[in-house]
Protein backbone atom coordinates (compact mmCIF):
# COMPACT_ATOMS: atom_id res chain seq x y z
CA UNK A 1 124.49 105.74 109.91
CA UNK A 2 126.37 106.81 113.40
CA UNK A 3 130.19 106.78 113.75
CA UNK A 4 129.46 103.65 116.77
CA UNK A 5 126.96 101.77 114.21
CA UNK A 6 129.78 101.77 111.49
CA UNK A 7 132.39 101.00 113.93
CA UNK A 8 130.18 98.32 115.73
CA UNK A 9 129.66 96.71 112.20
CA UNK A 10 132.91 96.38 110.95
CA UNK A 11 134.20 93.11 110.13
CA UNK A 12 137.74 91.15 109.93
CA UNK A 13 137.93 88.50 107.27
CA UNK A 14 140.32 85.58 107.32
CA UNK A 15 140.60 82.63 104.92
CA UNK A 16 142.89 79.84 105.77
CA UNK A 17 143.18 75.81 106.39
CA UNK A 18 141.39 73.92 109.48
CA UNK A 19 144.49 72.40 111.53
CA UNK A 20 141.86 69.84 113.25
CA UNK A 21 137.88 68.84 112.98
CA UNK A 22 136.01 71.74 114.88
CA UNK A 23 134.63 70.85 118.04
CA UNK A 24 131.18 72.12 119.55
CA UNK A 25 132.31 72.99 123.14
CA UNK A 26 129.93 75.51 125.96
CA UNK A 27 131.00 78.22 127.18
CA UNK A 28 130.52 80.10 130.16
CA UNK A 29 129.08 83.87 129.14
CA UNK A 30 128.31 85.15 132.29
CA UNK A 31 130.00 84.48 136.16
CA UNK A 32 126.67 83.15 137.21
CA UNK A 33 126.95 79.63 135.79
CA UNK A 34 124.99 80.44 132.26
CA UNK A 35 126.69 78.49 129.59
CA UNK A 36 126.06 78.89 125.48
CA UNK A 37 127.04 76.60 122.77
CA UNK A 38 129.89 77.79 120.75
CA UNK A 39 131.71 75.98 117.83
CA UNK A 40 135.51 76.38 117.66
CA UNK A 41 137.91 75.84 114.85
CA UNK A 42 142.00 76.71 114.58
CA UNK A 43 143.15 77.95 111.16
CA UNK A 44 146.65 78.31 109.48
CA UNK A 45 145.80 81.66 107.82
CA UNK A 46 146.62 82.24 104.40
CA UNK A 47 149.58 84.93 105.15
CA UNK A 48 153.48 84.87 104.96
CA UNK A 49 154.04 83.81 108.54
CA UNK A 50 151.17 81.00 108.52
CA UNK A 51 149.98 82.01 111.69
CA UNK A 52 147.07 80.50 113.50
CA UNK A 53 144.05 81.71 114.83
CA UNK A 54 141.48 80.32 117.38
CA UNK A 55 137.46 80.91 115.82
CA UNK A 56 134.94 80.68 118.45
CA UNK A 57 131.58 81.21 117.05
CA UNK A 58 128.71 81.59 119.61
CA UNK A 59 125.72 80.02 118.94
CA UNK A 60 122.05 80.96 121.25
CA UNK A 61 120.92 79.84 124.03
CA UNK A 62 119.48 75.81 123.43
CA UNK A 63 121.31 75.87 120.05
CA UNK A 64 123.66 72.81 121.01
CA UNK A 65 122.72 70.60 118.46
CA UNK A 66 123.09 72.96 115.59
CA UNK A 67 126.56 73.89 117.08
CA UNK A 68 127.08 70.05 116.95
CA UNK A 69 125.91 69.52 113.37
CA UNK A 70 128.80 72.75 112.07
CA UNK A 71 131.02 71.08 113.86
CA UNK A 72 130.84 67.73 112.05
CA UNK A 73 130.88 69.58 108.99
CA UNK A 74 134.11 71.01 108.95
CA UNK A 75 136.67 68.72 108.69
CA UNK A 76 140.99 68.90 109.40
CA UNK A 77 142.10 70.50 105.83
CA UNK A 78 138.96 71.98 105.34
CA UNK A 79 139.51 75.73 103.94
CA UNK A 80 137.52 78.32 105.17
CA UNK A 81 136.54 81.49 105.37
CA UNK A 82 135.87 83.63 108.53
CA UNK A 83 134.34 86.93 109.40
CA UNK A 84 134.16 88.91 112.99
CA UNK A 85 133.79 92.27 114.32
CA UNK A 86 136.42 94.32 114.64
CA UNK A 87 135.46 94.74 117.98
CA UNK A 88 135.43 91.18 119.51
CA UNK A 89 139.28 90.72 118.11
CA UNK A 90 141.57 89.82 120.53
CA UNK A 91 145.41 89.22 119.97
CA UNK A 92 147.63 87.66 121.90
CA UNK A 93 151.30 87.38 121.71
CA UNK A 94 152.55 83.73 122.85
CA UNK A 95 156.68 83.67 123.07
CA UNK A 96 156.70 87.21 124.12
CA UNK A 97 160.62 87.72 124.52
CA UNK A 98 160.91 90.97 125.67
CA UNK A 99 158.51 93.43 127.76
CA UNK A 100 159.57 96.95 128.04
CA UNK A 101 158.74 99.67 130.93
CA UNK A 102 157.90 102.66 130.15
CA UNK A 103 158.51 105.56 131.97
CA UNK A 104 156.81 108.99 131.34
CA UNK A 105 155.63 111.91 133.38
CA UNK A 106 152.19 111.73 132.82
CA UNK A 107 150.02 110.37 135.75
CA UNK A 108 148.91 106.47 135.43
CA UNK A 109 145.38 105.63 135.45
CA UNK A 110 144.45 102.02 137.37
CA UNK A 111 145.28 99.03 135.17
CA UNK A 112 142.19 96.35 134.81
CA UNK A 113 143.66 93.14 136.42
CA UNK A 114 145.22 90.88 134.04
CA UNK A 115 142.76 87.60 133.03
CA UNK A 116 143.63 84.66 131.17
């Protein structure tokens, strides 16, 4: 197996307690208008701090009704169990209370713009 198919395959797995009933929502995948059916839960994870974490699980293309049917099946104090690559993890920190400059000699490459 390649170092990118391991990489590629690796998974994150979180267990903790639905804060509300899912909801089946779309979602736009593409900035042409294309929209996909994707289920999305919040979960109190099952750590120290309690955190939570938004779940948004993409379903194919004409798959709204199955999206639907999860949706109704997983229920506020539900506990669950979710997986997702590595690579699709994003984190963001909400009360940020500092942000630091830093200043170094080496030359800066072009920052992508900043998106919601």
């Amino acid at each position: 197996m390649s170092g990118q198919a391991v990489h590629m395959s690796a998974l994150a797995e979180y267990t903790g307690t639905l804060l509300h009933n899912a909801e089946s929502r779309q979602a736009e995948v593409d900035g042409e208008g294309h929209y996909m059916p994707v289920l999305c839960l919040d979960i109190e994870l099952d750590t120290p701090l309690r955190t939570h974490m938004h779940v948004e699980q993409l379903f194919k293309d004409g798959q709204f009704k199955q999206a639907h049917f999860a949706a109704q099946r997983l229920k506020k104090g539900m506990r669950v169990t979710v997986q997702a690559p590595l690579t699709a993890l994003r984190l963001i920190a909400a009360n940020t209370t500092h942000i630091h400059v830093i200043h170094d000699d080496k030359p800066q490459e072009s920052a992508a713009p900043c998106h919601p």
